[in-house]
Protein backbone atom coordinates (compact mmCIF):
# COMPACT_ATOMS: atom_id res chain seq x y z
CA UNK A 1 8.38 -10.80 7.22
CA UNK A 2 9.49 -13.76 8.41
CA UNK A 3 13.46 -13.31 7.89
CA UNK A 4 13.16 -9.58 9.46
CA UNK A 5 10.70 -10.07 11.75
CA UNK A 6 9.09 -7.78 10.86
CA UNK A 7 5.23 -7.45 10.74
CA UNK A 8 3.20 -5.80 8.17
CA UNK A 9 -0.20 -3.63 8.41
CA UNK A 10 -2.28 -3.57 4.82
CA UNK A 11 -4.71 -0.63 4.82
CA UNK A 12 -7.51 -1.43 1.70
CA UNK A 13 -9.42 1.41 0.45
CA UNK A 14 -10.03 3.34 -2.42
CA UNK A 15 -11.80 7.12 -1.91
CA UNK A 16 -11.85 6.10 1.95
CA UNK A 17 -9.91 3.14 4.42
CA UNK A 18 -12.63 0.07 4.18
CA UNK A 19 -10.05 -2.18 5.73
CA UNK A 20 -7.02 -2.54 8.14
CA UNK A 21 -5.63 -5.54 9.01
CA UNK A 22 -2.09 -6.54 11.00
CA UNK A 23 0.10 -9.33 10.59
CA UNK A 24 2.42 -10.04 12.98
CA UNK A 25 5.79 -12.00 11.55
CA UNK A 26 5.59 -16.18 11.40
CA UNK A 27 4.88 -18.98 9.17
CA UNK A 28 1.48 -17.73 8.86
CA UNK A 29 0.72 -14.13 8.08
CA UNK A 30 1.59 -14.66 4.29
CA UNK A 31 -0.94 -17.48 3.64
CA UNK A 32 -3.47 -14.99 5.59
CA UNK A 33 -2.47 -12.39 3.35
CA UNK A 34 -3.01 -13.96 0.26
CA UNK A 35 -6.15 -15.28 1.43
CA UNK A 36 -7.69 -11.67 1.24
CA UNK A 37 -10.17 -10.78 -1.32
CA UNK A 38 -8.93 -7.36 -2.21
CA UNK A 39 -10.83 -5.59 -5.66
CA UNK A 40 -10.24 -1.85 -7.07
CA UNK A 41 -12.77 0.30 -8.51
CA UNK A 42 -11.15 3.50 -9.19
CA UNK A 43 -12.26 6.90 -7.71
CA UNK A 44 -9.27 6.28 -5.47
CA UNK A 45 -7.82 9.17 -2.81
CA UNK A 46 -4.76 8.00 -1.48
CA UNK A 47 -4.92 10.63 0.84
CA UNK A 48 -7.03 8.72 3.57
CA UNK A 49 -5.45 5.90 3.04
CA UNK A 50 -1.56 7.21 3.45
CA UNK A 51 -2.58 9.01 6.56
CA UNK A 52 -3.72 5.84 8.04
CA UNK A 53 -0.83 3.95 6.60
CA UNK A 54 1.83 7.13 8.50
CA UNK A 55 -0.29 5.98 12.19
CA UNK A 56 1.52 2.68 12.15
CA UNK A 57 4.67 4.24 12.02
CA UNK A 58 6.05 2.39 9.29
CA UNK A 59 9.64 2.02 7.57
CA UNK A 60 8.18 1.49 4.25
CA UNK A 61 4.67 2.35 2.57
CA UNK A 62 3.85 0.34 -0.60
CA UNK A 63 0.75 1.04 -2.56
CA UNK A 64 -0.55 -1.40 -5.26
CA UNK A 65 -1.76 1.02 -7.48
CA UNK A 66 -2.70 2.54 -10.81
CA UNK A 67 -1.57 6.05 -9.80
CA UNK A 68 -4.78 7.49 -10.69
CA UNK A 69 -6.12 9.80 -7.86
CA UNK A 70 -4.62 12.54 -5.75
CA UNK A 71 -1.84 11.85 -2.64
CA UNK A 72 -2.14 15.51 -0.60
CA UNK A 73 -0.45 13.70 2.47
CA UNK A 74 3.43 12.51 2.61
CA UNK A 75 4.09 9.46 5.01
CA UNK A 76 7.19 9.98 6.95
CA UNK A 77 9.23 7.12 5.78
CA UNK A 78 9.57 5.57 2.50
CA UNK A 79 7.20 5.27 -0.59
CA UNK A 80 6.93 2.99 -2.87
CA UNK A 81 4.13 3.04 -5.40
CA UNK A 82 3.51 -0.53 -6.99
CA UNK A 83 1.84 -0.58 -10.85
CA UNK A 84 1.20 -2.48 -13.36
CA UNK A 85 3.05 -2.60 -16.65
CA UNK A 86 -0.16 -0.77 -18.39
CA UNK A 87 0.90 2.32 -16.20
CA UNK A 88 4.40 2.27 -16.44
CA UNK A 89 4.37 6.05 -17.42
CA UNK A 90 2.39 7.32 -14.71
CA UNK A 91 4.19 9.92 -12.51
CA UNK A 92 4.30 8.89 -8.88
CA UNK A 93 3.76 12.10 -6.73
CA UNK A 94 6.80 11.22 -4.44
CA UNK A 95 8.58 8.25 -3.13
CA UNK A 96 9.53 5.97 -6.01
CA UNK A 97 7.34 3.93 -8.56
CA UNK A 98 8.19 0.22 -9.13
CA UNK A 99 6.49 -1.32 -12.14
CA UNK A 100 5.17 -4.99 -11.47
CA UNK A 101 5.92 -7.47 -14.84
């Protein structure tokens, strides 16, 4: 963020958006961003949360998922769907899939 100046909007939810929060670039934002309590509980619908993600416009959407729940809207720019090692085989609707070690 910092080096690109660029700022960053993280959109929490799981079968609905329960949280959107901005940071703008600086020293900062990241020890803000790490200070939020963020916790899954499945039943997720990416859905909402993508189509609130595509109002900000952004370059890049990344989701920190477990690809388990439907995706019926395509942001405009790039995806990239975050997982963790235990679903490495999951198939990413579109966009690419990254998987966290």
């Amino acid at each position: 963020m910092r080096r690109l100046h660029a700022a960053l909007v993280l959109v929490v939810g799981d079968d609905r958006v329960r949280e959107v929060s901005r940071f703008e670039p600086g020293q900062g934002a990241l020890q803000a961003l790490l200070a939020l309590a963020v916790k899954g509980g499945g039943d997720t619908d990416f859905t909402p949360l993508l189509e609130e993600a595509d109002r900000h416009r952004p370059d890049l959407t990344v989701l920190l998922t477990d690809l388990q729940g439907p995706a019926h809207h395509r942001p405009q720019g790039g995806v990239l769907w975050a997982v963790p090692p235990a679903f490495a085989h999951a198939v990413a609707p579109f966009g690419r899939k990254l998987v966290l070690r």
